[in-house]
PDB file of N, CA and C in Angstrom:
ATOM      1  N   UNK A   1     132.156 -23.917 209.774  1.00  0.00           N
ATOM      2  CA  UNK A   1     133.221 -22.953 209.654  1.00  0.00           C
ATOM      3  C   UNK A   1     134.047 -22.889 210.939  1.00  0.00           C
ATOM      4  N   UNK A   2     133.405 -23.237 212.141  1.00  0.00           N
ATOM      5  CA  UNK A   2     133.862 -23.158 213.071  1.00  0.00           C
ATOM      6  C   UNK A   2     135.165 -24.141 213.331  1.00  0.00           C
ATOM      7  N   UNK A   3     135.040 -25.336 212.707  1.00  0.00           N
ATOM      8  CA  UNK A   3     136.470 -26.249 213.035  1.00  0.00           C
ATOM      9  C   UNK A   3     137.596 -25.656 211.714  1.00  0.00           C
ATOM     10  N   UNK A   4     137.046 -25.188 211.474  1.00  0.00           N
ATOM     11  CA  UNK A   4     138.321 -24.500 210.345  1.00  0.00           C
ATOM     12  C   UNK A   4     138.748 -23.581 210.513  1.00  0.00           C
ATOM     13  N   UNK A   5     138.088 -22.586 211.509  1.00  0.00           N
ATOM     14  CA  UNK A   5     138.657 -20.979 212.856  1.00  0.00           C
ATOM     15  C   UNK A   5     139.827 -21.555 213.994  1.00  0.00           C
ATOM     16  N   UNK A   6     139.128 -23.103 214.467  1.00  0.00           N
ATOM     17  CA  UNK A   6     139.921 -23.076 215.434  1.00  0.00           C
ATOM     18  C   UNK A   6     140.834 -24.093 215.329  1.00  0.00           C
ATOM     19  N   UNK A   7     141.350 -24.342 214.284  1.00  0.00           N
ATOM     20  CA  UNK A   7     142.428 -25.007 213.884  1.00  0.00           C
ATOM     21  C   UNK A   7     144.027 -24.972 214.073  1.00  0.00           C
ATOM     22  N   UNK A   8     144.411 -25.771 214.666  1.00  0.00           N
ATOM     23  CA  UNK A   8     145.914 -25.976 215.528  1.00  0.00           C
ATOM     24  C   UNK A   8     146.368 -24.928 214.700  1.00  0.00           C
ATOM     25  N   UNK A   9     146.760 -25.134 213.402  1.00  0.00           N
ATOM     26  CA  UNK A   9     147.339 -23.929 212.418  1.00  0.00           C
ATOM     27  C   UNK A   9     147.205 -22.486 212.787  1.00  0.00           C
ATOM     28  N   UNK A  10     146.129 -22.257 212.765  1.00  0.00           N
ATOM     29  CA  UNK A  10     145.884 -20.523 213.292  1.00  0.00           C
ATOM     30  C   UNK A  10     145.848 -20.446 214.200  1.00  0.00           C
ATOM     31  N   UNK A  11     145.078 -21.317 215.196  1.00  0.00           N
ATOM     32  CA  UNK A  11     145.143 -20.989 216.871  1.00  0.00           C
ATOM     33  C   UNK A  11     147.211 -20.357 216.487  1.00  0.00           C
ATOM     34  N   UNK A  12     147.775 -21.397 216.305  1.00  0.00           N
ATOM     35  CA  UNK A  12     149.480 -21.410 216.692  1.00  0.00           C
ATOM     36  C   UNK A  12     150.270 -19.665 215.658  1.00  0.00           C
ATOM     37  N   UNK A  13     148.857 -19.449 214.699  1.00  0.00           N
ATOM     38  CA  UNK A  13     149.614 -18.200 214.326  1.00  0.00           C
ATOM     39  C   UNK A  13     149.069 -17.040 214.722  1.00  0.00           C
ATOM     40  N   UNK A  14     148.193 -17.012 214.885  1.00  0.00           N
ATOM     41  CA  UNK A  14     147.440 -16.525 215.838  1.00  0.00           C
ATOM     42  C   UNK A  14     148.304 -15.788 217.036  1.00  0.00           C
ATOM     43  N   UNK A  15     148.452 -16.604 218.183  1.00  0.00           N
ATOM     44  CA  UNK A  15     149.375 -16.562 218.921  1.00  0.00           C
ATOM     45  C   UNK A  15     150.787 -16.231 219.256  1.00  0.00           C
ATOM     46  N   UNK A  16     151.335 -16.463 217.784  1.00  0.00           N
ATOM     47  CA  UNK A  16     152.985 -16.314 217.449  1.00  0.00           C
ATOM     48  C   UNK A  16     152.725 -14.628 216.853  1.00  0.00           C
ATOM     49  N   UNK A  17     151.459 -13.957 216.734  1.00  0.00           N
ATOM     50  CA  UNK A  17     151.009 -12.513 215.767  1.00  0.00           C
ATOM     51  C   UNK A  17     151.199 -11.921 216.834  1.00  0.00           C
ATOM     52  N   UNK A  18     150.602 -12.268 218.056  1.00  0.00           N
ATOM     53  CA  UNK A  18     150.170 -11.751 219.518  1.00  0.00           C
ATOM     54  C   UNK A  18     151.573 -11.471 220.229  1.00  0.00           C
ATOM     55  N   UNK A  19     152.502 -12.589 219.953  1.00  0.00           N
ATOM     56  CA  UNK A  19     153.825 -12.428 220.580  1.00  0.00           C
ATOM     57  C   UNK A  19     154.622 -11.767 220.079  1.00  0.00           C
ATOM     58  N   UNK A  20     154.503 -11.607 218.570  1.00  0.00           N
ATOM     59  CA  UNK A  20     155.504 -10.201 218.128  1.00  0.00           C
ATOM     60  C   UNK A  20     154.874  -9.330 217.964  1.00  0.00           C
ATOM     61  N   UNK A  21     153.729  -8.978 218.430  1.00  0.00           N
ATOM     62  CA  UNK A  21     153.050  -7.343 218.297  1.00  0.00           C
ATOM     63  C   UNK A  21     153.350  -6.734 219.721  1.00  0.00           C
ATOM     64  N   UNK A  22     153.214  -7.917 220.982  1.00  0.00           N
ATOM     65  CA  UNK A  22     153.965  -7.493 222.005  1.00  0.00           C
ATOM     66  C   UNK A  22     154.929  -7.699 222.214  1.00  0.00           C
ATOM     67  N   UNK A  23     156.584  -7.885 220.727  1.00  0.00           N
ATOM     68  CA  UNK A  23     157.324  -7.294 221.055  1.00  0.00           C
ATOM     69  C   UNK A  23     157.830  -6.072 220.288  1.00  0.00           C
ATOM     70  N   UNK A  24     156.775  -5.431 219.856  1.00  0.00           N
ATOM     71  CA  UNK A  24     156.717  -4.322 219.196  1.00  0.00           C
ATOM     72  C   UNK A  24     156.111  -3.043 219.909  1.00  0.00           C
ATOM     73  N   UNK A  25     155.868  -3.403 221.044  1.00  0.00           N
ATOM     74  CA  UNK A  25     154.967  -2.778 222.073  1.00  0.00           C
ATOM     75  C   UNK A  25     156.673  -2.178 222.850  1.00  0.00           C
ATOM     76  N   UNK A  26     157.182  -2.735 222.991  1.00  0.00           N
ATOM     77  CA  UNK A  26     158.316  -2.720 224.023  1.00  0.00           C
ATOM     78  C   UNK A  26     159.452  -1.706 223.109  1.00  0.00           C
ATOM     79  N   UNK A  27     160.117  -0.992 223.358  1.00  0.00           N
ATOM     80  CA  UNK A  27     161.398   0.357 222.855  1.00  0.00           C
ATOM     81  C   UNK A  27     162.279  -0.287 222.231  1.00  0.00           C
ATOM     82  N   UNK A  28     162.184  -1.413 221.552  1.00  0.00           N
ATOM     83  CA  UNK A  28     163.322  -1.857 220.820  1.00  0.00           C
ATOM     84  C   UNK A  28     163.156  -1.710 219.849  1.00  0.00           C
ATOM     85  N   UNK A  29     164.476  -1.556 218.650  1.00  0.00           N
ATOM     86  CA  UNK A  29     164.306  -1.065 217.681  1.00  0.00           C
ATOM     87  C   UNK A  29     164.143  -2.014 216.377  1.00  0.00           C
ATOM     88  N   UNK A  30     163.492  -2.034 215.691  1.00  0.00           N
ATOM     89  CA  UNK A  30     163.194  -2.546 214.793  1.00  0.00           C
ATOM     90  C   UNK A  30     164.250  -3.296 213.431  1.00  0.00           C
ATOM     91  N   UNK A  31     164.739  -4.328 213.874  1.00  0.00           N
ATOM     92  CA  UNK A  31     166.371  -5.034 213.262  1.00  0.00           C
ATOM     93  C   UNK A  31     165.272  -6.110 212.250  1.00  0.00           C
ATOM     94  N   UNK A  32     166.703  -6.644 211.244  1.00  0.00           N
ATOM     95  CA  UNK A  32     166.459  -7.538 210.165  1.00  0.00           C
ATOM     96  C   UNK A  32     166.036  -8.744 210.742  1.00  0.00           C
ATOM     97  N   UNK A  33     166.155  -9.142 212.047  1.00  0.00           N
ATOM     98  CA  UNK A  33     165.761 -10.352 212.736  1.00  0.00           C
ATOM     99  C   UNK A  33     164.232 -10.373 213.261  1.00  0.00           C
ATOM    100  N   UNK A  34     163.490  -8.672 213.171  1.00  0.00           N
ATOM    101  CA  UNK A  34     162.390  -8.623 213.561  1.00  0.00           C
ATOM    102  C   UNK A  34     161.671  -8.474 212.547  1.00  0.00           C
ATOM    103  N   UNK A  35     162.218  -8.576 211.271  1.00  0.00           N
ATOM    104  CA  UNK A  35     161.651  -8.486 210.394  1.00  0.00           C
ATOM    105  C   UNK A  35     161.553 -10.153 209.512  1.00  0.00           C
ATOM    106  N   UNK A  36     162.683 -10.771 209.543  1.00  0.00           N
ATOM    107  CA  UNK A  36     162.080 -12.309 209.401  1.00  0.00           C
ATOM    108  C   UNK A  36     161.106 -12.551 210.138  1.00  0.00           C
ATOM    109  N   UNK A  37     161.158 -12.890 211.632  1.00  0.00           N
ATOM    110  CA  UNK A  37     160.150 -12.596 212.781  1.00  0.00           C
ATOM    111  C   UNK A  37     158.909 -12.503 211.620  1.00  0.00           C
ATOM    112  N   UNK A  38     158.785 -11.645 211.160  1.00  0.00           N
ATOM    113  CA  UNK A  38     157.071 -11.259 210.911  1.00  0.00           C
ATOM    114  C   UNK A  38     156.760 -11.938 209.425  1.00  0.00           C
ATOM    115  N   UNK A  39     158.200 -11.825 208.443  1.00  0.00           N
ATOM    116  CA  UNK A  39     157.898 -13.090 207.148  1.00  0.00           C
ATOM    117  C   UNK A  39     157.737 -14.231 207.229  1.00  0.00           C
ATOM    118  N   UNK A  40     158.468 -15.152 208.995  1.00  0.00           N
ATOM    119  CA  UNK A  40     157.913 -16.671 209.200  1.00  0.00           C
ATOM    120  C   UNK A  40     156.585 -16.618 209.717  1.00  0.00           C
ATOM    121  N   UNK A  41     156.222 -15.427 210.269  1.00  0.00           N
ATOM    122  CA  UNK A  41     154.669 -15.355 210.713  1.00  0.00           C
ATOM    123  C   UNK A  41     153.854 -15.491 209.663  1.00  0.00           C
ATOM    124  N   UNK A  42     153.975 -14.523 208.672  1.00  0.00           N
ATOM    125  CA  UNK A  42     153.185 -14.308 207.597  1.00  0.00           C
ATOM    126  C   UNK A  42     153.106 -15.647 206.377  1.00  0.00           C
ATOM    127  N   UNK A  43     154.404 -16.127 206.670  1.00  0.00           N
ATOM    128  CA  UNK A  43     154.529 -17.610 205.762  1.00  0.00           C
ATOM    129  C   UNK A  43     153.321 -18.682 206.524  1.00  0.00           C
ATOM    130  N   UNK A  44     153.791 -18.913 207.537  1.00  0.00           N
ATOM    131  CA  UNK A  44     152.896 -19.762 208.832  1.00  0.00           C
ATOM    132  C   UNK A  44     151.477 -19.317 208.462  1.00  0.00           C
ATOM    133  N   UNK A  45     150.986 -18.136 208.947  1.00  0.00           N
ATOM    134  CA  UNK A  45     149.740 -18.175 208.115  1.00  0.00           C
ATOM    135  C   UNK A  45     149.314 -18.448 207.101  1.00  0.00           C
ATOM    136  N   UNK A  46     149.626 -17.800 206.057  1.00  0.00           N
ATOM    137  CA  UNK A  46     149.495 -18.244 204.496  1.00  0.00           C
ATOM    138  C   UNK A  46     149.616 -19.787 204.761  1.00  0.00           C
ATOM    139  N   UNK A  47     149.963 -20.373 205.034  1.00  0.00           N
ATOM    140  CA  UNK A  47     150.462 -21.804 205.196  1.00  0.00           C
ATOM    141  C   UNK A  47     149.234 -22.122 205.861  1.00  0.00           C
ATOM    142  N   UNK A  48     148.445 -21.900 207.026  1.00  0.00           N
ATOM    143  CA  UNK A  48     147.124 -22.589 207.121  1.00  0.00           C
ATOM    144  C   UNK A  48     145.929 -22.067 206.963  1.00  0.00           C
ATOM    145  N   UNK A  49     146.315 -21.008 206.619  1.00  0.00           N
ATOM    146  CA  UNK A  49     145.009 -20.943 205.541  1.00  0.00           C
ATOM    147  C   UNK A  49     144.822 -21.489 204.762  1.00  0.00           C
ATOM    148  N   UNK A  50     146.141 -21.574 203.881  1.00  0.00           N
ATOM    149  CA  UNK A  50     145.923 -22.395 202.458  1.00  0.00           C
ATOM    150  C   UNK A  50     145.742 -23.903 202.724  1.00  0.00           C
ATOM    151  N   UNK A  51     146.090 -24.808 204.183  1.00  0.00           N
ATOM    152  CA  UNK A  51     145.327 -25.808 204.597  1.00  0.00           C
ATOM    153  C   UNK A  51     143.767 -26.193 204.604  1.00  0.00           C
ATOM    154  N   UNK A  52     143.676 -25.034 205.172  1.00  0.00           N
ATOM    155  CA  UNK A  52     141.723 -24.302 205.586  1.00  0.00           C
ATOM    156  C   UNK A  52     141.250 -24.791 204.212  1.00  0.00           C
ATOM    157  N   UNK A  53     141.800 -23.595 203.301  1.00  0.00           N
ATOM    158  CA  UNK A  53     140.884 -23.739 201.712  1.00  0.00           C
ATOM    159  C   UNK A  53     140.785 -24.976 201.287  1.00  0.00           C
ATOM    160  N   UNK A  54     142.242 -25.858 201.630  1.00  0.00           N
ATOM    161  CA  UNK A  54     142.317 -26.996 200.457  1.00  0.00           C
ATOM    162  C   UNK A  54     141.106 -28.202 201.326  1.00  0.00           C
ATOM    163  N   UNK A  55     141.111 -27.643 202.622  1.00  0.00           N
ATOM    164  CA  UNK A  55     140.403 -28.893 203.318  1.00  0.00           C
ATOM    165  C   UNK A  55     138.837 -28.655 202.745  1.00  0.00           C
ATOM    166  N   UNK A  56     138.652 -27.430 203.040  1.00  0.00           N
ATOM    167  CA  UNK A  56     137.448 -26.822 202.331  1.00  0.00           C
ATOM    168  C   UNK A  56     136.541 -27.375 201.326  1.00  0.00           C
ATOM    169  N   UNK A  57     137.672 -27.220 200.129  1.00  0.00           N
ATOM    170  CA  UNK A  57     137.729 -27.478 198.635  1.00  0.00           C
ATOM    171  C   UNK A  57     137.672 -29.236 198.755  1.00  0.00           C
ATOM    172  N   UNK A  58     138.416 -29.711 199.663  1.00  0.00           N
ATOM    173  CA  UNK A  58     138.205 -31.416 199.501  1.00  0.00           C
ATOM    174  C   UNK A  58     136.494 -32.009 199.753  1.00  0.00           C
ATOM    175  N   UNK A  59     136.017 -31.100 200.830  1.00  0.00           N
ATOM    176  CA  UNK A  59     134.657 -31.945 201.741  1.00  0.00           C
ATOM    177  C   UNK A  59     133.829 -31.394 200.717  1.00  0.00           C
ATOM    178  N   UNK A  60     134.123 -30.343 199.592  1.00  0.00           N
ATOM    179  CA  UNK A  60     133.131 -30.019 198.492  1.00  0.00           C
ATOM    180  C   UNK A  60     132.872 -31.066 197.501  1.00  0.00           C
ATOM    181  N   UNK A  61     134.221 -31.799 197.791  1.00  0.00           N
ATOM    182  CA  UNK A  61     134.093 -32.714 196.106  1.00  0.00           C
ATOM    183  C   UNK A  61     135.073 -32.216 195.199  1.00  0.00           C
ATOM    184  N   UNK A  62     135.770 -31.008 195.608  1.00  0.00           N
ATOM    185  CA  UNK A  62     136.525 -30.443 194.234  1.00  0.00           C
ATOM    186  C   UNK A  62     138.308 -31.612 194.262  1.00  0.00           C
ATOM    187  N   UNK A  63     138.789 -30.726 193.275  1.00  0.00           N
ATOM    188  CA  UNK A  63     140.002 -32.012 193.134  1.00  0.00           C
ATOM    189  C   UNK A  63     141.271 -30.465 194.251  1.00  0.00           C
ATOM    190  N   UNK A  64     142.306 -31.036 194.860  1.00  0.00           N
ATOM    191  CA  UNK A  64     143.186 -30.103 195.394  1.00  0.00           C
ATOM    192  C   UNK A  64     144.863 -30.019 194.785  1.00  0.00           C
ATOM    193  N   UNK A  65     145.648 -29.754 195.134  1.00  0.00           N
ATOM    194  CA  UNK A  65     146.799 -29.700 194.497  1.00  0.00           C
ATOM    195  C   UNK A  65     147.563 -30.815 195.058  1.00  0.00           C
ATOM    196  N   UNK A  66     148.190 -31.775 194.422  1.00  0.00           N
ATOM    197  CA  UNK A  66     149.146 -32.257 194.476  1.00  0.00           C
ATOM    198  C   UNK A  66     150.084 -32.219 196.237  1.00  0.00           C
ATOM    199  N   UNK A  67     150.375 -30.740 196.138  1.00  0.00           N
ATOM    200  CA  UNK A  67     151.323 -30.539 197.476  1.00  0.00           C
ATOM    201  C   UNK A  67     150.102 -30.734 198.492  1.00  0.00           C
ATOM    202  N   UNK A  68     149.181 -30.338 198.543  1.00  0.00           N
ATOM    203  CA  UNK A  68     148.180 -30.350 199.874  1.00  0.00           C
ATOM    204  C   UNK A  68     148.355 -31.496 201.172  1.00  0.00           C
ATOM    205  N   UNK A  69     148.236 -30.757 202.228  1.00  0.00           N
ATOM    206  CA  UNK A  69     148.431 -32.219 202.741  1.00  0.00           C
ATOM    207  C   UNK A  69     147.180 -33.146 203.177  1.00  0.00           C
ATOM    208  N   UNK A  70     146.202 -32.789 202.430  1.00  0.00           N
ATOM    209  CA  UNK A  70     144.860 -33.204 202.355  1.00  0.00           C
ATOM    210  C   UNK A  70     144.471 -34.396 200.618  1.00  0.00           C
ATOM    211  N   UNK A  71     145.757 -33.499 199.663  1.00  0.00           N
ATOM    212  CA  UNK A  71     145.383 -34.804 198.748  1.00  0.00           C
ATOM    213  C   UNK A  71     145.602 -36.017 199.048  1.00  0.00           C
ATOM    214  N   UNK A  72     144.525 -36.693 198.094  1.00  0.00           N
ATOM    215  CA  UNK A  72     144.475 -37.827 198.103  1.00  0.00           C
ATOM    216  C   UNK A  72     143.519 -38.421 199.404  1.00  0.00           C
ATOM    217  N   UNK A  73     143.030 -37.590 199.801  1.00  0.00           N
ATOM    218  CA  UNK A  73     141.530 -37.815 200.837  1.00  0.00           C
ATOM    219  C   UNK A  73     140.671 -37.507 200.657  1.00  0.00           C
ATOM    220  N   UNK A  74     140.619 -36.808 199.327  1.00  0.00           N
ATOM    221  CA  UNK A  74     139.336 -36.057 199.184  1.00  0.00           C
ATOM    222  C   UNK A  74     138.395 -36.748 199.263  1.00  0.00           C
ATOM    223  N   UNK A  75     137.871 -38.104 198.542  1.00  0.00           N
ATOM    224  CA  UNK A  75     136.779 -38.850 198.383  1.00  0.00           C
ATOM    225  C   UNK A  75     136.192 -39.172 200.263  1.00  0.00           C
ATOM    226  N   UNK A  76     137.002 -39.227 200.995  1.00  0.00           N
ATOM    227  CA  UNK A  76     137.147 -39.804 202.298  1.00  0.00           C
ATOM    228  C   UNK A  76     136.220 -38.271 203.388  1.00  0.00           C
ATOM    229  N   UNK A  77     137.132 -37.115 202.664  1.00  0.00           N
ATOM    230  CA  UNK A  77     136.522 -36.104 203.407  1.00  0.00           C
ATOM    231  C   UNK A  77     134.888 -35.829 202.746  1.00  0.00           C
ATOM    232  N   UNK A  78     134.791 -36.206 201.772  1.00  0.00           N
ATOM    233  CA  UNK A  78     133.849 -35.667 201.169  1.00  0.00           C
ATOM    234  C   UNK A  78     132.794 -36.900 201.495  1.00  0.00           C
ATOM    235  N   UNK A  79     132.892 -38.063 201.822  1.00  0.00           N
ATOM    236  CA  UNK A  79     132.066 -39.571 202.132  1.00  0.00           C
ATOM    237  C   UNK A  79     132.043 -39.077 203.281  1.00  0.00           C
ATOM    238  N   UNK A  80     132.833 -38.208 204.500  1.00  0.00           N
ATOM    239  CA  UNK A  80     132.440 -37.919 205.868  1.00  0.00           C
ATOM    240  C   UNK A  80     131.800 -36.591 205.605  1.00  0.00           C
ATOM    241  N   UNK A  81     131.514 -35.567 205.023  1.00  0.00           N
ATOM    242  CA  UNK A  81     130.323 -34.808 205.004  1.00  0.00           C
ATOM    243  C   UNK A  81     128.961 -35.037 204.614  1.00  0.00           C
ATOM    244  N   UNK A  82     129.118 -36.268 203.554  1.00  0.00           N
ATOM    245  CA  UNK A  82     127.429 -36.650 203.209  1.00  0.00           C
ATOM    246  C   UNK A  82     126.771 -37.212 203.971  1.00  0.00           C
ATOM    247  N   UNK A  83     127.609 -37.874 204.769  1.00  0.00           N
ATOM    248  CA  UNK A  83     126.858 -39.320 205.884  1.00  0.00           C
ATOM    249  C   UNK A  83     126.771 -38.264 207.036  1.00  0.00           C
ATOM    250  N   UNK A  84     127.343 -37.646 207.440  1.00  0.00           N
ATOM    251  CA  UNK A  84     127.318 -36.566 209.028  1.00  0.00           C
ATOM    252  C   UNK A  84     126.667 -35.433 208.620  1.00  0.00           C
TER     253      UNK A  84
END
């Protein structure tokens, strides 16, 4: 579970959460630009998480979606969990 916590993806949203909560910390007022701000955050996450699961779902054996950017490896991820 641990290489799927610290994954470039979340480490990077992670970080981008940290940078607009401290600029929410600061007296400025809350505009439509700080509010995309937090829907590309929230996209970005959703976005590697749903990496996380599909990688998940591949090293199980299951089949993933089409868009993933893990299809079409599954057999590969899943031949590197049986042997390791």
């Amino acid at each position: 579970m641990r290489k799927y916590l610290f994954g470039t993806g979340i480490i990077s949203a992670v970080v981008g959460g940290v940078t607009l909560l401290r600029g929410l910390r600061e007296n400025e007022p809350f505009t439509w630009r700080t509010a995309l701000a937090w829907l590309s955050w929230a996209i970005t996450f959703a976005l590697a998480v749903g990496a996380i699961v599909d990688t998940r779902r591949a090293t199980r054996g299951h089949l993933v979606a089409g868009d993933s950017p893990v299809s079409g490896k599954e057999q590969r991820l899943l031949k590197r969990r049986l042997d390791g």
